[in-house]
Each structure stands twice: as structure tokens, then as C-alpha cells.
C-alpha atoms as a PDB file:
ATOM      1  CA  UNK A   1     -50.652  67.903 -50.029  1.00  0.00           C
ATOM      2  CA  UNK A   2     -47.516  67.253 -47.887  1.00  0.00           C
ATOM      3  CA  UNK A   3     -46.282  64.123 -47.758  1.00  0.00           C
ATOM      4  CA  UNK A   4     -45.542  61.806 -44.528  1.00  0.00           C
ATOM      5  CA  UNK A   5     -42.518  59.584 -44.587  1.00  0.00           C
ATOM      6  CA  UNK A   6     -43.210  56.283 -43.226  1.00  0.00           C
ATOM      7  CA  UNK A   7     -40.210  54.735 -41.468  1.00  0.00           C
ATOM      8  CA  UNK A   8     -40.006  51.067 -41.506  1.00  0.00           C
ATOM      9  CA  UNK A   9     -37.117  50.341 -39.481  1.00  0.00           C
ATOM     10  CA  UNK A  10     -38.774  49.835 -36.451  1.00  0.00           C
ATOM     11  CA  UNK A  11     -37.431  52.647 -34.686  1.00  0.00           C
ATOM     12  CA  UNK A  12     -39.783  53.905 -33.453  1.00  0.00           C
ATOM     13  CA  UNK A  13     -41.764  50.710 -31.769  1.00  0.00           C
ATOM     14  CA  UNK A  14     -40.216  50.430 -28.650  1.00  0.00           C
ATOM     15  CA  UNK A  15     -40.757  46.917 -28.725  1.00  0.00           C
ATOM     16  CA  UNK A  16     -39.351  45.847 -31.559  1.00  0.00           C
ATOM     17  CA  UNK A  17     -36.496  48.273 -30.544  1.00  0.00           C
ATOM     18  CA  UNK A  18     -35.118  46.407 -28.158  1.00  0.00           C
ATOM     19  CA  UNK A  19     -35.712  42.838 -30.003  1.00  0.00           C
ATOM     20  CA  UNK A  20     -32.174  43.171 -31.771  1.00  0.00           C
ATOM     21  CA  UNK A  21     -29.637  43.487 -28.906  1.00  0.00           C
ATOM     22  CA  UNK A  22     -31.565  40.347 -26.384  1.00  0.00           C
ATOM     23  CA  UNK A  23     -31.731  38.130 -30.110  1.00  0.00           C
ATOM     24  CA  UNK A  24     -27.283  39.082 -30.257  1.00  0.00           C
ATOM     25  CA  UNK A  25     -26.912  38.738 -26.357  1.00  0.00           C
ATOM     26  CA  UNK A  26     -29.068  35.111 -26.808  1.00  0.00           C
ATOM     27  CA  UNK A  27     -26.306  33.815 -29.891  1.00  0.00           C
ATOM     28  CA  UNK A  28     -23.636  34.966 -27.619  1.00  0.00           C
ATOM     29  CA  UNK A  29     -24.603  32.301 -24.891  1.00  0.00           C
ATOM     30  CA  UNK A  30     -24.920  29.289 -27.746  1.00  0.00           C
ATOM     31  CA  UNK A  31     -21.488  28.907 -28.265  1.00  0.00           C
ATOM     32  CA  UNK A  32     -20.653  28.793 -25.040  1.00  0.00           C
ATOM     33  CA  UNK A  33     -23.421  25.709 -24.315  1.00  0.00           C
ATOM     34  CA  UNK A  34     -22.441  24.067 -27.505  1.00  0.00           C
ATOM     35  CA  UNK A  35     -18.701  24.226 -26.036  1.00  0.00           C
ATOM     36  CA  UNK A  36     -20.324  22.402 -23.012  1.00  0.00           C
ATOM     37  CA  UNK A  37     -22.179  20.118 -24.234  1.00  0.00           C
ATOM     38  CA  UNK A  38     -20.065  19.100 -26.822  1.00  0.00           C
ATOM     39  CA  UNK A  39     -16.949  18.337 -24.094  1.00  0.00           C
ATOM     40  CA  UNK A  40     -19.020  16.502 -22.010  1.00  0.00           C
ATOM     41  CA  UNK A  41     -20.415  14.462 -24.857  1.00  0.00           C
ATOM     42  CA  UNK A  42     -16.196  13.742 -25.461  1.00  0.00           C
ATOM     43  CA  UNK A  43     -15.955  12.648 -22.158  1.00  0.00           C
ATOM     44  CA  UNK A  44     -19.103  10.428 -22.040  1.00  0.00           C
ATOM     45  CA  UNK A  45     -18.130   8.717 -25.484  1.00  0.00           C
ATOM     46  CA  UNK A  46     -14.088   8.703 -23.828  1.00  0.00           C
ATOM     47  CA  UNK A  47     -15.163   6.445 -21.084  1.00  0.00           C
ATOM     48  CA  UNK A  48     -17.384   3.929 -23.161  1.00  0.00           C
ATOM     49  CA  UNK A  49     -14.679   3.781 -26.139  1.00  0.00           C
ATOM     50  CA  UNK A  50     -11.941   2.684 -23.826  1.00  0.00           C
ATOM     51  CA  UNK A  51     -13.498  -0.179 -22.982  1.00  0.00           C
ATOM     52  CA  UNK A  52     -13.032  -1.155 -27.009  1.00  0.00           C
ATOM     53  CA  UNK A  53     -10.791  -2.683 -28.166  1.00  0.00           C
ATOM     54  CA  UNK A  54      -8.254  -0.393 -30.362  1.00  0.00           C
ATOM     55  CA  UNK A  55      -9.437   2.622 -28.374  1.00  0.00           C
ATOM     56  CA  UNK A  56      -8.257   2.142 -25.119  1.00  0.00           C
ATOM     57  CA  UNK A  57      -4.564   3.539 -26.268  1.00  0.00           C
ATOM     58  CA  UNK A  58      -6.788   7.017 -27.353  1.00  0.00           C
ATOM     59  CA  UNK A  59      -8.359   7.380 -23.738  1.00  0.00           C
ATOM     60  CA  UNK A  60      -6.540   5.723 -21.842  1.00  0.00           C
ATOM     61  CA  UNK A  61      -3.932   7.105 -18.874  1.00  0.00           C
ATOM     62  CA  UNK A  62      -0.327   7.497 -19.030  1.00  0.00           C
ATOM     63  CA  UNK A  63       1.721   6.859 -15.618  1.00  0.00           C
ATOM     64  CA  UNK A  64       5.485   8.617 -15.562  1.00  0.00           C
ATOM     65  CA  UNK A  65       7.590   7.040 -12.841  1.00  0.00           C
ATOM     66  CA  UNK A  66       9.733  10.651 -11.758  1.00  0.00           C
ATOM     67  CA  UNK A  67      11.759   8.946  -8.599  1.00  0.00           C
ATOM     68  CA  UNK A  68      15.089   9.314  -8.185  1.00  0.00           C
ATOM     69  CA  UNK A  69      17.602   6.457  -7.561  1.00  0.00           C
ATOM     70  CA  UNK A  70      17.178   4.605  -4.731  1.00  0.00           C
ATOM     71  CA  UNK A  71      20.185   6.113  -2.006  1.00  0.00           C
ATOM     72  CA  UNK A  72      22.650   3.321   0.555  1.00  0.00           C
ATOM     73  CA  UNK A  73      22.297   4.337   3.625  1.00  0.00           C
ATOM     74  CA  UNK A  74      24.093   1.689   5.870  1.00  0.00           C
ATOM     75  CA  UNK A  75      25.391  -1.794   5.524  1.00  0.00           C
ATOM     76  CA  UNK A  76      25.332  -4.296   7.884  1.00  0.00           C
ATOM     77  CA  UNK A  77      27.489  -7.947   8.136  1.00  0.00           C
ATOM     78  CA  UNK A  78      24.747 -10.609   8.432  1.00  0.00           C
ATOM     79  CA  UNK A  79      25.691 -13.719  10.738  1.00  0.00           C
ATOM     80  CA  UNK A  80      21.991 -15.114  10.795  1.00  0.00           C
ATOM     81  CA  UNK A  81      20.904 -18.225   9.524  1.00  0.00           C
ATOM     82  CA  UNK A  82      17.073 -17.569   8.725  1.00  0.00           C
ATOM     83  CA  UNK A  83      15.880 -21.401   8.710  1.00  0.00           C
ATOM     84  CA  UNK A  84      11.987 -20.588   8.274  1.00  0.00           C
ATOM     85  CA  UNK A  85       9.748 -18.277   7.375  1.00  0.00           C
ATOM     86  CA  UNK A  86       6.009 -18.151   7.773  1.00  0.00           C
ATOM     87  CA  UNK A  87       3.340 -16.119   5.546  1.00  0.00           C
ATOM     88  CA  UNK A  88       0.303 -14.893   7.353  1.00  0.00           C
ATOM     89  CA  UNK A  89      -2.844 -12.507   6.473  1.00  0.00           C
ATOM     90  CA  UNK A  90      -5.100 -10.887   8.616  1.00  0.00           C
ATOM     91  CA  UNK A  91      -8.530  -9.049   8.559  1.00  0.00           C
ATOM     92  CA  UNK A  92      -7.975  -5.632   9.704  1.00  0.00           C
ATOM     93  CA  UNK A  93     -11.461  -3.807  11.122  1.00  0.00           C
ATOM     94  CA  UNK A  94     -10.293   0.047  12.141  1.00  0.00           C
ATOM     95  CA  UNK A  95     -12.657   2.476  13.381  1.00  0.00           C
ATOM     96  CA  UNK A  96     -12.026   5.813  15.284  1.00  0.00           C
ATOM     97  CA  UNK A  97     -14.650   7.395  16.980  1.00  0.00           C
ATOM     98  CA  UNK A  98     -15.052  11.011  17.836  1.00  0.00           C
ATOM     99  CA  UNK A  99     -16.076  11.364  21.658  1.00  0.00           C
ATOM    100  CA  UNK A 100     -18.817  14.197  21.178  1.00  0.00           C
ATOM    101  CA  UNK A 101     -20.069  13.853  17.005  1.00  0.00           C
ATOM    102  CA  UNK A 102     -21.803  11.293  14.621  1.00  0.00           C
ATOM    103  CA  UNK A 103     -20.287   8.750  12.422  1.00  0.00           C
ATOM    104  CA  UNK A 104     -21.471  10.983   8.978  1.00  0.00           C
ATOM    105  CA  UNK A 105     -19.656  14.230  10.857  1.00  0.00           C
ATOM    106  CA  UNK A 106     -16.486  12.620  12.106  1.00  0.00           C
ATOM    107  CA  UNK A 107     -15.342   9.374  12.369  1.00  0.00           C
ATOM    108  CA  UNK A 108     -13.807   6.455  10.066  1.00  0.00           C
ATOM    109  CA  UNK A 109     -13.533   2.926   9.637  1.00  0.00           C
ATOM    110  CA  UNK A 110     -11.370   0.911   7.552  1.00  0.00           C
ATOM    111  CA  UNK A 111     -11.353  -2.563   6.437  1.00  0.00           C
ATOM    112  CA  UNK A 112      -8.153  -3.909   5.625  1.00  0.00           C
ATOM    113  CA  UNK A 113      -6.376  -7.054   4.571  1.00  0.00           C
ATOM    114  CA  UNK A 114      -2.694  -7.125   5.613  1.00  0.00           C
ATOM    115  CA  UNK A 115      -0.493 -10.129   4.331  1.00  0.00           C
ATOM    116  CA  UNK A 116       3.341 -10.133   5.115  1.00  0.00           C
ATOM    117  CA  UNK A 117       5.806 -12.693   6.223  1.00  0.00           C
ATOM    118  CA  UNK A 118       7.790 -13.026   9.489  1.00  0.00           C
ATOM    119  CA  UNK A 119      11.435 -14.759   9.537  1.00  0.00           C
ATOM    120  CA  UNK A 120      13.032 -16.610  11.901  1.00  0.00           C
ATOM    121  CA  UNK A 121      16.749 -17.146  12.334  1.00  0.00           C
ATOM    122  CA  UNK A 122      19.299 -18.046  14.449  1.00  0.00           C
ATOM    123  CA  UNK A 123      22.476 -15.707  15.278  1.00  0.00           C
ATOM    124  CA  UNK A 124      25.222 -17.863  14.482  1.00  0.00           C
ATOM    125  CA  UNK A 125      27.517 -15.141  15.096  1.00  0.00           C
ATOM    126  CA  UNK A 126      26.860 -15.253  19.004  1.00  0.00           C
ATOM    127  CA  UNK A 127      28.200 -18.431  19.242  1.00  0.00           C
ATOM    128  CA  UNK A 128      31.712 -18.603  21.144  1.00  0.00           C
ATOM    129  CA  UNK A 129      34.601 -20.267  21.338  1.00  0.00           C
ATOM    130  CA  UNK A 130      32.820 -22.697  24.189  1.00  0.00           C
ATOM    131  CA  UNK A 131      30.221 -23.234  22.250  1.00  0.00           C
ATOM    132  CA  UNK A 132      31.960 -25.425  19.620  1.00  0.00           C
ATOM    133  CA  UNK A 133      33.581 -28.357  21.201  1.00  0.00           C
ATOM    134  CA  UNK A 134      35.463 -31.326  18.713  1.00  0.00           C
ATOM    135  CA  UNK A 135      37.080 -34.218  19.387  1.00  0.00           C
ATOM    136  CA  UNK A 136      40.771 -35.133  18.976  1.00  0.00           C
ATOM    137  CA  UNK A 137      40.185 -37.433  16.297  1.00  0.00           C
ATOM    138  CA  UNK A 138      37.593 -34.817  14.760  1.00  0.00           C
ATOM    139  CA  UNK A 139      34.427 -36.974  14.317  1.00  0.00           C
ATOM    140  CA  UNK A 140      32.763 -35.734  17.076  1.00  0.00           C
ATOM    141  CA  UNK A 141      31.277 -31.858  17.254  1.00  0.00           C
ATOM    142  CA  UNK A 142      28.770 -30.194  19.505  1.00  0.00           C
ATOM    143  CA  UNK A 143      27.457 -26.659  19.063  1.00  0.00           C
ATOM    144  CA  UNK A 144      25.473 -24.628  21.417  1.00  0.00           C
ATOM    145  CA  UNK A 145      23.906 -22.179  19.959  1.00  0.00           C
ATOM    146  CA  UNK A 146      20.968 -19.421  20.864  1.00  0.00           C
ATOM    147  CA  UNK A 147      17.780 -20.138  20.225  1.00  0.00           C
ATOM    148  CA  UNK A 148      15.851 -18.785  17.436  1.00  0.00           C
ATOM    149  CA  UNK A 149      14.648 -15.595  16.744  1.00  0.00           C
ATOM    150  CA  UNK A 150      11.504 -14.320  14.904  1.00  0.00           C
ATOM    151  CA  UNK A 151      12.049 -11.233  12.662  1.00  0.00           C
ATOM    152  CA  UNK A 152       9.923  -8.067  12.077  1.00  0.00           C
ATOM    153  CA  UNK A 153       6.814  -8.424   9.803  1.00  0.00           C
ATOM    154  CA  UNK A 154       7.122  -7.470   6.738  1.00  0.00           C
ATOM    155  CA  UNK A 155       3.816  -6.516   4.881  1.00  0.00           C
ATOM    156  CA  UNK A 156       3.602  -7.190   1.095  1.00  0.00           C
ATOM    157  CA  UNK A 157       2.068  -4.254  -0.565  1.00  0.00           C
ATOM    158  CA  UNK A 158       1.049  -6.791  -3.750  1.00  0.00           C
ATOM    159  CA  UNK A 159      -0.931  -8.589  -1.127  1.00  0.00           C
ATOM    160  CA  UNK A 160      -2.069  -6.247   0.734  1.00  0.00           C
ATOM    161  CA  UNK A 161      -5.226  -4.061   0.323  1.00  0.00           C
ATOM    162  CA  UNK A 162      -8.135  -2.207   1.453  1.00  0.00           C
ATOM    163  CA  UNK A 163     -11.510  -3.471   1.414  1.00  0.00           C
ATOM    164  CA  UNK A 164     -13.579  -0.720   2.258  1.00  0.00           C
ATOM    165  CA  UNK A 165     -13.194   3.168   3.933  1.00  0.00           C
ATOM    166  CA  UNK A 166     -15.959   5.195   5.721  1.00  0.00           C
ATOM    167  CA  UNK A 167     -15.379   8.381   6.214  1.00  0.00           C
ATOM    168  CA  UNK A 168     -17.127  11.337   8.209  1.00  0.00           C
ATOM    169  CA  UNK A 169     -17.515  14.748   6.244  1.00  0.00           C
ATOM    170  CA  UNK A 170     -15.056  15.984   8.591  1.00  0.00           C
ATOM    171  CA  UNK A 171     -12.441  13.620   7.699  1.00  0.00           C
ATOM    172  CA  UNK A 172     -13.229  13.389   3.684  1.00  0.00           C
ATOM    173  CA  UNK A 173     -12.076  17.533   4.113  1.00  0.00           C
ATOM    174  CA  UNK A 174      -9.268  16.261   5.627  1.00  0.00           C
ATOM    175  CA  UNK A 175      -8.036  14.774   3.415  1.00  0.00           C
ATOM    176  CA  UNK A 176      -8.626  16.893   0.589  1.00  0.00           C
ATOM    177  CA  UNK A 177      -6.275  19.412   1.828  1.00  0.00           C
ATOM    178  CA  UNK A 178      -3.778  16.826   3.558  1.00  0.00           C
ATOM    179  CA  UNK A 179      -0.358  15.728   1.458  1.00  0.00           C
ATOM    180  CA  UNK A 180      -0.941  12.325   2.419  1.00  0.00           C
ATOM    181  CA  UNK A 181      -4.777  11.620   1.729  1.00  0.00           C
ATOM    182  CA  UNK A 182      -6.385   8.230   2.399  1.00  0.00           C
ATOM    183  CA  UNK A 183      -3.033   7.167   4.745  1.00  0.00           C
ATOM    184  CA  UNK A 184      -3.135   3.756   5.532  1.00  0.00           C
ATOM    185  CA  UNK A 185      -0.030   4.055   7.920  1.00  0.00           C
ATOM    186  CA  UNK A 186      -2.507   2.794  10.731  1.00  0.00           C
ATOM    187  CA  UNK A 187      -4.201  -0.172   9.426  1.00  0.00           C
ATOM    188  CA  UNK A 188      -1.055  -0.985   8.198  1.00  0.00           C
ATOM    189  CA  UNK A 189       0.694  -0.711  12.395  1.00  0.00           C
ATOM    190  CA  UNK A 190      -2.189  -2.650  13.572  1.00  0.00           C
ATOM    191  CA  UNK A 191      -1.645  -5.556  10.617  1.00  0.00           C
ATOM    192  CA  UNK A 192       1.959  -6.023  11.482  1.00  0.00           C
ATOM    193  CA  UNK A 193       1.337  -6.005  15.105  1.00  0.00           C
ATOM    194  CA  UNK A 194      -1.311  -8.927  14.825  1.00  0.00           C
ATOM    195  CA  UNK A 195       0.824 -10.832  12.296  1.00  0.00           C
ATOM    196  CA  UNK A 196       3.677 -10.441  14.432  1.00  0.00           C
ATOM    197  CA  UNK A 197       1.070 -11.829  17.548  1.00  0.00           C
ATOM    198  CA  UNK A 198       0.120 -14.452  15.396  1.00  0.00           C
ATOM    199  CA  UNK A 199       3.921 -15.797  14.474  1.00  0.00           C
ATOM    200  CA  UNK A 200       4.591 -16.322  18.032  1.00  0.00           C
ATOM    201  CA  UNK A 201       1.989 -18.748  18.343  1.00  0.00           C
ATOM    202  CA  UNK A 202       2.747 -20.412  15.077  1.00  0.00           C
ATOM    203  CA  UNK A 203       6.087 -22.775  16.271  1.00  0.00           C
ATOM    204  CA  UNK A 204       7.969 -20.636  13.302  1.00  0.00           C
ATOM    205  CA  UNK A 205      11.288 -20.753  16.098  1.00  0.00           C
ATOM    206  CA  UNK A 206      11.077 -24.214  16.897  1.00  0.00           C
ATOM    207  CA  UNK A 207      11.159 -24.960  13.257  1.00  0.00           C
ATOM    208  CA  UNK A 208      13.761 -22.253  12.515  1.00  0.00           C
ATOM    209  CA  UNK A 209      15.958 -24.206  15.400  1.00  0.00           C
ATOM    210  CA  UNK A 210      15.252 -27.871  13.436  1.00  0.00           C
ATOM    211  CA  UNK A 211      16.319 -26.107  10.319  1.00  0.00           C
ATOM    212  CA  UNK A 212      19.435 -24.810  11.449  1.00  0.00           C
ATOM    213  CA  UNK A 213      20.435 -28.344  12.761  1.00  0.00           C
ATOM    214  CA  UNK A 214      19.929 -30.448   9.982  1.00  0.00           C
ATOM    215  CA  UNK A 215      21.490 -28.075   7.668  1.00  0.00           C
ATOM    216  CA  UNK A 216      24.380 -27.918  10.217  1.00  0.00           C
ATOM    217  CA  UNK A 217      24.676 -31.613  10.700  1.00  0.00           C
ATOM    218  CA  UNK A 218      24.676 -31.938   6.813  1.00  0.00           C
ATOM    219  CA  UNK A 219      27.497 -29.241   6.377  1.00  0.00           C
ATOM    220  CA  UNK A 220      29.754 -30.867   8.692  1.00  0.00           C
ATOM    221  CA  UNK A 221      28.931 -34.477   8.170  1.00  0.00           C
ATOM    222  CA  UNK A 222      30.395 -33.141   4.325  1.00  0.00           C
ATOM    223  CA  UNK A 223      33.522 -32.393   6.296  1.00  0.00           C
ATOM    224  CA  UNK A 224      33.967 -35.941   7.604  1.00  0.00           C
ATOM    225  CA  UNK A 225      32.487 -35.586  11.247  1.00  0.00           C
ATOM    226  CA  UNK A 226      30.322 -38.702  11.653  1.00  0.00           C
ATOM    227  CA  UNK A 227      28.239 -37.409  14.966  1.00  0.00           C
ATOM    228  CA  UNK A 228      27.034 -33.664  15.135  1.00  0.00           C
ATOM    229  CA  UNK A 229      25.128 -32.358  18.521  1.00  0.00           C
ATOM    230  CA  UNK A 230      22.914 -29.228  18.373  1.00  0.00           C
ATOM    231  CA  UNK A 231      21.919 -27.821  20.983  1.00  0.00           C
ATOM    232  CA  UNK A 232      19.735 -24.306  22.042  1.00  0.00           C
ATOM    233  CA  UNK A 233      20.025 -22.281  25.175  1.00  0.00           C
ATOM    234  CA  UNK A 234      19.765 -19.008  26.235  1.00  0.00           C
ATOM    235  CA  UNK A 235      23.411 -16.964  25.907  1.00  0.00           C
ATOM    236  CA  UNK A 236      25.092 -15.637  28.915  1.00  0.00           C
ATOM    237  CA  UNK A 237      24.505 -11.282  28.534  1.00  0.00           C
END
């Protein structure tokens, strides 16, 4: 009798031949999930730990100030006398329209609260040599001087923030590629002109004007003048 080897290997089922190289190319794709999954469980468990206390030092965000030194440009002699100064906020509703698309496709709106301070001050360095007028016996004095002046707003940036910003899909791209993304150079143009609006109505010159004559009257009453006249009008050009 001849005798048949049997081969056990499985080499010649074709099924079973081709159950070793799927079963190596199937482990090759579990490390690469367990990678996966195991970062984003680190970054789940990251953001709840934080709010721990004793682990918000392991999670938490480092900011580097880089800027370099702050760089004189100019200096300027100051003759004002700022007597008064008012603080004002406004409610800042922006929205820009495109003429010819939707609101979702292009378009924003921005709601903003601006709060600065405006100064006003009176040039004492305008004043000439007719505007000062003593007597012989010097206890008398009168000053004209100009009248008051308000300054430019200045916003406060600690004050100062943004409520809420729509943006159309257009715009979001926008900014994504833009250097300055989310600018709020506008809303912060239109807050300054309103509080600026909004100081001329207030009486802040008026005040600045009583200010500056009390504080005048004061100074030279020190000096031994026993009457001081202040007076406002509008300087010859």
C-alpha cells in the first residue's frame, strides 16, 4: 500500500489560507484606535480635572508675554488744566448687511459694550498778556481765559467687551485666514463716536470751566490777592 501524507497546515483550503494575513492586517489597526481612544479619553478627563482643585496647575494654560519694550515717540509740553472728567458706557448694536445674500451666507452683527472716559480742560497756555490784568496794590486779578475743551474718548479695554457676534459662513472663513480675526476696530469707532456725542450733552465743559476757577481763585487767594475774576470767552485766531 502507498501511503498519503495528510497536510494539516491548511494550505491547501483556500479559505483558511487567507485567514492569517486579514487576522495580522486587523491587529495592525488596534493600536492605532487604542492610540485614539486613549488621547481623547486624556483630553476628556483634562477638561473635568481642571476644574479640581490641585489639578488645575496639570491642565491648565500657560500665557508668555513676548513684547518688546514699549518705544517714545514724541513729547509734548502740557499747558492744560483738565478740571473734569466724565465716565460713560454705551450699548453698541453693529450689523452689516450684504446687498444681494442671507444673514447665514454673509453678514454680521455685533453687540458691544464700550465704556471710556472723556476729559475736559482748559488751555491755560493761550492765555496772553491781556488776559491777566492786577492791580497796583496787587489784591485785585482778573483772567480771561478760553473756554473749556472736551478731550478725545478714551475706551477702557477692562471695561469694555463684547456681548455677542453673528457671523455669516462667509465671514467666519474670513476670518480664519485673516491676521486680525474677530477685529473689533469698528464697534470700537462707533463706541467712541457715541460717547464722544454723549459728553457734549453732559455739561462736562461748563463744569471743567467752574473747576478751573475755584482752583484758580484758591491758588491766588494763597498768594495774598483778596478778589479773583474768571472769566471765559472765545480767543481772538
Amino acid at each position: 500500500m502507498t501511503s498519503t501524507d495528510v497536510r494539516t497546515d491548511g494550505a491547501g483550503d483556500p479559505g483558511r489560507g487567507n485567514t492569517q494575513p486579514r487576522r495580522s492586517r486587523t491587529r495592525g489597526c488596534l493600536p492605532f484606535a487604542g492610540v485614539c481612544a486613549a488621547a481623547l479619553v486624556l483630553l476628556l478627563l483634562g477638561s473635568k480635572l481642571s476644574l479640581l482643585p490641585g489639578f488645575g496647575d496639570l491642565f491648565g494654560e500657560k500665557t508668555t508675554d513676548r513684547s518688546g519694550p514699549a518705544v517714545l515717540k514724541s513729547i509734548q509740553d502740557m499747558s492744560s488744566y483738565e478740571a473734569a472728567a466724565g465716565n460713560f458706557q454705551v450699548v453698541v448694536d453693529l450689523e452689516k448687511d450684504a446687498k444681494y445674500l442671507p444673514d447665514a451666507i454673509r453678514g454680521t452683527r455685533t453687540l458691544y459694550v464700550g465704556a471710556g472716559t472723556v476729559g475736559a480742560s482748559v488751555d491755560l497756555g493761550k492765555v496772553g498778556a491781556g488776559g491777566v490784568t492786577v492791580d497796583e496794590e496787587r489784591t485785585t486779578a482778573e483772567l480771561v481765559l478760553p473756554h473749556a475743551v472736551l478731550g478725545k474718548p478714551a475706551l477702557d479695554p477692562d471695561r469694555s467687551y463684547a456681548v455677542s457676534k453673528q457671523r455669516g459662513l462667509l465671514d467666519r472663513l474670513g476670518d480664519f485666514f485673516s491676521d486680525n480675526p474677530g477685529s473689533e476696530q469698528a464697534v470700537n469707532k462707533v463706541a467712541a463716536r457715541h460717547i464722544g456725542e454723549a459728553a457734549k450733552e453732559s455739561g462736562l465743559t461748563k463744569r471743567a470751566e467752574k473747576n478751573t476757577t475755584s482752583m484758580l481763585q484758591g491758588l491766588l487767594g494763597s498768594l495774598g490777592f483778596e478778589k479773583v475774576t474768571v472769566r471765559y470767552a472765545d480767543q481772538p485766531g
